[in-house]
PDB file of N, CA and C in Angstrom:
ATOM      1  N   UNK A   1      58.739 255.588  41.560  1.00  0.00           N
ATOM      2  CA  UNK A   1      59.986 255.850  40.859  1.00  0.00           C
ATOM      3  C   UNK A   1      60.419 257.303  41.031  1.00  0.00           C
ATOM      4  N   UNK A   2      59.386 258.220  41.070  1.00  0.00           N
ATOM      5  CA  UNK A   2      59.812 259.481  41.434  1.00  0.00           C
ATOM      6  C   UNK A   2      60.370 259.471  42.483  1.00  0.00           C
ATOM      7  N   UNK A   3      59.906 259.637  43.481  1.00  0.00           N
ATOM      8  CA  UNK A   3      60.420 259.634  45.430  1.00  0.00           C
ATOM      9  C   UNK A   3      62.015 259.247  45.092  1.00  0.00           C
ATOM     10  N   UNK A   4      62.589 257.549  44.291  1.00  0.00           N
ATOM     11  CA  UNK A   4      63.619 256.938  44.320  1.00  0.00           C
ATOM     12  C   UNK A   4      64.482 258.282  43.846  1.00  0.00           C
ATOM     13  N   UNK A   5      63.891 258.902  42.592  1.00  0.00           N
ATOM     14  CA  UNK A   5      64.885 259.825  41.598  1.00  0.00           C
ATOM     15  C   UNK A   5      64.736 260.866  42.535  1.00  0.00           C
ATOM     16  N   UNK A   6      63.746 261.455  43.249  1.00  0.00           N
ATOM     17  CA  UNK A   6      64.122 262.643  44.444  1.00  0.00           C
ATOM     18  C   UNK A   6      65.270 262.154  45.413  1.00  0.00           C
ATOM     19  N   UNK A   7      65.448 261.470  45.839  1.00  0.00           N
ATOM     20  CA  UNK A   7      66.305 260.562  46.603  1.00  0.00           C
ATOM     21  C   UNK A   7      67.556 260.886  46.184  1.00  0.00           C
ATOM     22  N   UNK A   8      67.920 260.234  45.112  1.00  0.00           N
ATOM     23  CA  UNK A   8      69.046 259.876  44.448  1.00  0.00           C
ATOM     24  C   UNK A   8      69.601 261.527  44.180  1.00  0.00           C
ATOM     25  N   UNK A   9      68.545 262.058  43.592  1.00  0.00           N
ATOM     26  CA  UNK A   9      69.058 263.739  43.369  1.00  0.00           C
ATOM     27  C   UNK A   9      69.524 264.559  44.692  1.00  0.00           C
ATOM     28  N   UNK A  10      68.885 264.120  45.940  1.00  0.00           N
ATOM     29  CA  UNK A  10      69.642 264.967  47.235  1.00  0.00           C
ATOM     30  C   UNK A  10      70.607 264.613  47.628  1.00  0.00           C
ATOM     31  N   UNK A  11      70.555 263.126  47.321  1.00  0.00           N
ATOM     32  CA  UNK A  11      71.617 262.377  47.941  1.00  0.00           C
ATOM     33  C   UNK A  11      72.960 262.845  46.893  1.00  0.00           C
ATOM     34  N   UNK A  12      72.911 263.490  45.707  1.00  0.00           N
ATOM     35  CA  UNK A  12      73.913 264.075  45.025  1.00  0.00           C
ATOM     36  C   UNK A  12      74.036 265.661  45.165  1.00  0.00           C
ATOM     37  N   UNK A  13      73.320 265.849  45.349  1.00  0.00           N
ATOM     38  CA  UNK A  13      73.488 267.568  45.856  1.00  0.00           C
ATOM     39  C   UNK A  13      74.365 267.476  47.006  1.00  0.00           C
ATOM     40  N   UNK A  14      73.650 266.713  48.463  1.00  0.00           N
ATOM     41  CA  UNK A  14      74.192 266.775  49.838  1.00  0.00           C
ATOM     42  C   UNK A  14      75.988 266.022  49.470  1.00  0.00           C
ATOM     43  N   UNK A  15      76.071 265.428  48.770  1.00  0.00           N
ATOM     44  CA  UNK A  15      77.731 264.903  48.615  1.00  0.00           C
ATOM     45  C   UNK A  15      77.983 265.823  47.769  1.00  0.00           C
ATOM     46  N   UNK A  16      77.588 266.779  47.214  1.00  0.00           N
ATOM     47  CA  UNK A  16      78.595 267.491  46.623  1.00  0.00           C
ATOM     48  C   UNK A  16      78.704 268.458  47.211  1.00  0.00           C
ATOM     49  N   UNK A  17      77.656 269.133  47.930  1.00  0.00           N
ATOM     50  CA  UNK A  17      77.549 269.919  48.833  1.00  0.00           C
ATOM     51  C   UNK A  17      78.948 269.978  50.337  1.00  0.00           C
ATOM     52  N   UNK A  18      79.010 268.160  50.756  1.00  0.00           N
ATOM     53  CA  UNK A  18      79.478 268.003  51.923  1.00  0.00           C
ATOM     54  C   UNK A  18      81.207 267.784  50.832  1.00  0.00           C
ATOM     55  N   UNK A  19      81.099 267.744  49.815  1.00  0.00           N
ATOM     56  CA  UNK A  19      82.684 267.700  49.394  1.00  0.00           C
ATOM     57  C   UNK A  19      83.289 268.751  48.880  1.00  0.00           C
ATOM     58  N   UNK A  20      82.091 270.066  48.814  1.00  0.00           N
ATOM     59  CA  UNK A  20      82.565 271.219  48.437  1.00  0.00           C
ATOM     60  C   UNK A  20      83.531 272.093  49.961  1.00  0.00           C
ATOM     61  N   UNK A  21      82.413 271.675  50.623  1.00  0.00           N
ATOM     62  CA  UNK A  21      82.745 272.262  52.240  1.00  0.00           C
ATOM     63  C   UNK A  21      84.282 271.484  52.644  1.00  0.00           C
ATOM     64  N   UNK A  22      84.513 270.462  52.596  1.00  0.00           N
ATOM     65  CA  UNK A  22      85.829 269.432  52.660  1.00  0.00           C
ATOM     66  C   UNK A  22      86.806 270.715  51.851  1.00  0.00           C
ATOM     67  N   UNK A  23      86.703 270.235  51.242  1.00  0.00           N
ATOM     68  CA  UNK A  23      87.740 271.030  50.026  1.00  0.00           C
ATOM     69  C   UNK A  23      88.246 272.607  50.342  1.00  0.00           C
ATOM     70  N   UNK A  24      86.935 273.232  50.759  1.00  0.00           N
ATOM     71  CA  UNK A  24      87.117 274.416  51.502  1.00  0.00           C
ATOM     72  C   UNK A  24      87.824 274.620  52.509  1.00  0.00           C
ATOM     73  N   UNK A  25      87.510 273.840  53.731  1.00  0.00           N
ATOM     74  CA  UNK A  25      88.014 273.688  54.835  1.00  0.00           C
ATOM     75  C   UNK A  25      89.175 272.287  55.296  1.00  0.00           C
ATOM     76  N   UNK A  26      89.490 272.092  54.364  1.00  0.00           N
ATOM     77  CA  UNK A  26      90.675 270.955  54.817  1.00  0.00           C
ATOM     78  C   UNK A  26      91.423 271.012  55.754  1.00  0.00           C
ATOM     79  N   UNK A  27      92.134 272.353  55.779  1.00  0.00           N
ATOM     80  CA  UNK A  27      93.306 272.351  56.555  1.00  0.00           C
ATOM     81  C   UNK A  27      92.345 272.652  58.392  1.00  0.00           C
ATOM     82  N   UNK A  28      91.360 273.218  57.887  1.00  0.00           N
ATOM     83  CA  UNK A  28      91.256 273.402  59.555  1.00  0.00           C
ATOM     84  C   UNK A  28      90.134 272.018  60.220  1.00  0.00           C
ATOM     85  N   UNK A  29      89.726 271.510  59.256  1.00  0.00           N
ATOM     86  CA  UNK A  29      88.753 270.000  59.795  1.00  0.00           C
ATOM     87  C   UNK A  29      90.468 269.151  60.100  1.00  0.00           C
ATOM     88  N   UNK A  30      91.432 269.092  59.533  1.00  0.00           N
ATOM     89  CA  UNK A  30      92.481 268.300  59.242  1.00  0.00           C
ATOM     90  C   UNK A  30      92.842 268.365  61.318  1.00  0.00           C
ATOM     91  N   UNK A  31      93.154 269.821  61.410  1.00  0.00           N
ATOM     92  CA  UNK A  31      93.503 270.518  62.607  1.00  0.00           C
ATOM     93  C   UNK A  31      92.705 269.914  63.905  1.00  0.00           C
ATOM     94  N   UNK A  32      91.327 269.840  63.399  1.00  0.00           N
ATOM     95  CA  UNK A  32      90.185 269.191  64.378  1.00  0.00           C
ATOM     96  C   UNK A  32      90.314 267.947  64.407  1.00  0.00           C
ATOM     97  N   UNK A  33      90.773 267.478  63.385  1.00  0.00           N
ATOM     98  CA  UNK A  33      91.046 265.678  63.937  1.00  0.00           C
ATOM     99  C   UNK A  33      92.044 265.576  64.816  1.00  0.00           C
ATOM    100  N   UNK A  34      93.245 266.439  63.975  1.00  0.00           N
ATOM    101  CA  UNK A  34      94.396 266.282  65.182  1.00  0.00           C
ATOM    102  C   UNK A  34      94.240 266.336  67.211  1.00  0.00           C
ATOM    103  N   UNK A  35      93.680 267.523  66.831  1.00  0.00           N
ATOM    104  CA  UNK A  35      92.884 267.682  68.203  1.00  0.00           C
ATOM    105  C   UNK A  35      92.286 266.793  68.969  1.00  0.00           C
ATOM    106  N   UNK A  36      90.937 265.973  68.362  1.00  0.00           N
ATOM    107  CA  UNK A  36      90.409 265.182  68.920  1.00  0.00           C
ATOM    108  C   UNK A  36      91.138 263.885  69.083  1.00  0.00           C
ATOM    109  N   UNK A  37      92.101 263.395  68.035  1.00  0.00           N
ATOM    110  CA  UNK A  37      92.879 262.377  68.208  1.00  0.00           C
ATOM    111  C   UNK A  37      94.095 262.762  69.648  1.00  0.00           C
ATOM    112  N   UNK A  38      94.734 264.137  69.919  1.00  0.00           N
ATOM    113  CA  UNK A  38      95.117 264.410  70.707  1.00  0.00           C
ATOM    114  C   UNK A  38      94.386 264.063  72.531  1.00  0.00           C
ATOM    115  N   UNK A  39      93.064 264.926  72.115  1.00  0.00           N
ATOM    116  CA  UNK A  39      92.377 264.591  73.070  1.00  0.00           C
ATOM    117  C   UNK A  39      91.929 263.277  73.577  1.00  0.00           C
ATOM    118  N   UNK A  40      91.521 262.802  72.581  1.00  0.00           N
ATOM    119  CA  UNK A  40      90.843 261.283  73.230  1.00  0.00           C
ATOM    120  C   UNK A  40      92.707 260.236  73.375  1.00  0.00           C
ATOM    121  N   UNK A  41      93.349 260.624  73.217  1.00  0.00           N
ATOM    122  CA  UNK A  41      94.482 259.733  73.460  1.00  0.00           C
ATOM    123  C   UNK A  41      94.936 260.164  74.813  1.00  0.00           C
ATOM    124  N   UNK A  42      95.020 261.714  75.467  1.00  0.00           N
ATOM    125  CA  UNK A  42      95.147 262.184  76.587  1.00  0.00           C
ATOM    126  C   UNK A  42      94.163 261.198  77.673  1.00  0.00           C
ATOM    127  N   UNK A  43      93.255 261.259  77.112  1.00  0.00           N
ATOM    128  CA  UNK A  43      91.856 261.094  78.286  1.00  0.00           C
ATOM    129  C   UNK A  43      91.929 259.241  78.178  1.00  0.00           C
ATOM    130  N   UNK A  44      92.068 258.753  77.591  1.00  0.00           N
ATOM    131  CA  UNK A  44      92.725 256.724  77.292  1.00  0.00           C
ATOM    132  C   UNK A  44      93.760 257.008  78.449  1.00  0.00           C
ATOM    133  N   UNK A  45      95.026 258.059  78.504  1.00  0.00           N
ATOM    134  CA  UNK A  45      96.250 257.637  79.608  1.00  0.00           C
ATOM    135  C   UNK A  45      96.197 258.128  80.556  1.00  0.00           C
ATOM    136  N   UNK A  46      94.931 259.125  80.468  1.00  0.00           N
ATOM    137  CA  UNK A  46      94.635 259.324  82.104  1.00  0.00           C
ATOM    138  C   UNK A  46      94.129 258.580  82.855  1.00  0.00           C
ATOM    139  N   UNK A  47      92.938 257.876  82.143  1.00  0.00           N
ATOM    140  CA  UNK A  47      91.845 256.618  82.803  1.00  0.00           C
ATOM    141  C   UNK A  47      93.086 255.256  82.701  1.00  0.00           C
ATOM    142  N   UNK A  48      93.771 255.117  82.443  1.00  0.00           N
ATOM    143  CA  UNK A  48      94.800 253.820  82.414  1.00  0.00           C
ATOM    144  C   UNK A  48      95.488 254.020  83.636  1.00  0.00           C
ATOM    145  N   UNK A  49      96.388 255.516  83.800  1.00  0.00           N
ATOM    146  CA  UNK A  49      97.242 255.524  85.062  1.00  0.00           C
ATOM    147  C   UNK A  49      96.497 255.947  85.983  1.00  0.00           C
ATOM    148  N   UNK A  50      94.909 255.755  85.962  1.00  0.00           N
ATOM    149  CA  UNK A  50      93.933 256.024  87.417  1.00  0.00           C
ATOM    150  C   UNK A  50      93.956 254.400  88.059  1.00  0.00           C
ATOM    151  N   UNK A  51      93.701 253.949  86.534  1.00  0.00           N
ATOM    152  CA  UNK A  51      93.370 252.142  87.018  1.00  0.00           C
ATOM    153  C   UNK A  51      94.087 252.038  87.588  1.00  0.00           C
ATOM    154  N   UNK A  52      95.786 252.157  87.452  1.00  0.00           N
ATOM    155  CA  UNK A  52      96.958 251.412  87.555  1.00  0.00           C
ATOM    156  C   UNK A  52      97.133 251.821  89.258  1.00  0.00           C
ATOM    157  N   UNK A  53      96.759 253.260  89.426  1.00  0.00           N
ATOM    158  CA  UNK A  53      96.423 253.860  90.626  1.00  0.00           C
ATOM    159  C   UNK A  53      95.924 253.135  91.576  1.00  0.00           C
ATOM    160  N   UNK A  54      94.878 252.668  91.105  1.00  0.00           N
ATOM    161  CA  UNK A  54      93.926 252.123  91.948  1.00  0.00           C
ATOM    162  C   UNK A  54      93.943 250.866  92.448  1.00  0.00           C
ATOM    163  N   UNK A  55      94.376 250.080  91.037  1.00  0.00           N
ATOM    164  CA  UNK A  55      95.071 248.728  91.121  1.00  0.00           C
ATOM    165  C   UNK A  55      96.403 248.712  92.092  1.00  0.00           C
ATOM    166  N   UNK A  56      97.657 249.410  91.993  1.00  0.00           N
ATOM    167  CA  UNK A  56      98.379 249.804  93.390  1.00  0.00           C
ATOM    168  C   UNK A  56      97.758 249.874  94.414  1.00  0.00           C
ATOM    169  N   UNK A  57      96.502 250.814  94.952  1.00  0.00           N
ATOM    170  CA  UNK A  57      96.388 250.797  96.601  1.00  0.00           C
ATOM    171  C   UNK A  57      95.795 249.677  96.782  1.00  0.00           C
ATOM    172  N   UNK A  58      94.761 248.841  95.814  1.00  0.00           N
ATOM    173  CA  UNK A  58      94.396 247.724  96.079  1.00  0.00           C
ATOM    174  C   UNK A  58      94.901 246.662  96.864  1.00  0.00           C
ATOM    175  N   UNK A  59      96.167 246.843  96.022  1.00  0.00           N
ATOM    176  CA  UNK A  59      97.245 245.322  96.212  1.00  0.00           C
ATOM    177  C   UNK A  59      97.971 245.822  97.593  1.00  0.00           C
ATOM    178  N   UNK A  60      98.463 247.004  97.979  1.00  0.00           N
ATOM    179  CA  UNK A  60      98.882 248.056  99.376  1.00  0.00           C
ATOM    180  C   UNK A  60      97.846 247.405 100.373  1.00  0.00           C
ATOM    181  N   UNK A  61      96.550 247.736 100.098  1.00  0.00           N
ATOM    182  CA  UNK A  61      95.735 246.997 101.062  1.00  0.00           C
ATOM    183  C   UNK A  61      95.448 245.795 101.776  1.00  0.00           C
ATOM    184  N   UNK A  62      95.674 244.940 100.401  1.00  0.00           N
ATOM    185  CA  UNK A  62      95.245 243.260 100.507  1.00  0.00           C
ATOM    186  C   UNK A  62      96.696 242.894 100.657  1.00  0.00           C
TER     187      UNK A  62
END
């Protein structure tokens, strides 16, 4: 029962811990999503118009 209540006690420190840091830093974690949502949407329409690329010389060929 102890170990469970050590448990339960980090596991409330570390969330308050990880919602103090949130709160702190909103606007620039906010900034980093944007980013990565930027990024990984760049890098999806690059690998699409490579396929589409590729799929063209394919069909050029055959």
């Amino acid at each position: 029962m102890k170990d469970m209540f050590s448990a339960v006690l980090l596991g409330a420190v570390i969330g308050a811990a990880a919602t103090m840091f949130y709160l702190n830093n909103e606007n620039e974690l906010s900034s980093a999503g944007r980013q990565l949502r930027d990024s990984t949407s760049n890098a999806i329409n690059f690998l699409s118009n490579m396929s589409q690329d590729i799929d063209h010389s394919m069909r050029k060929q055959g």
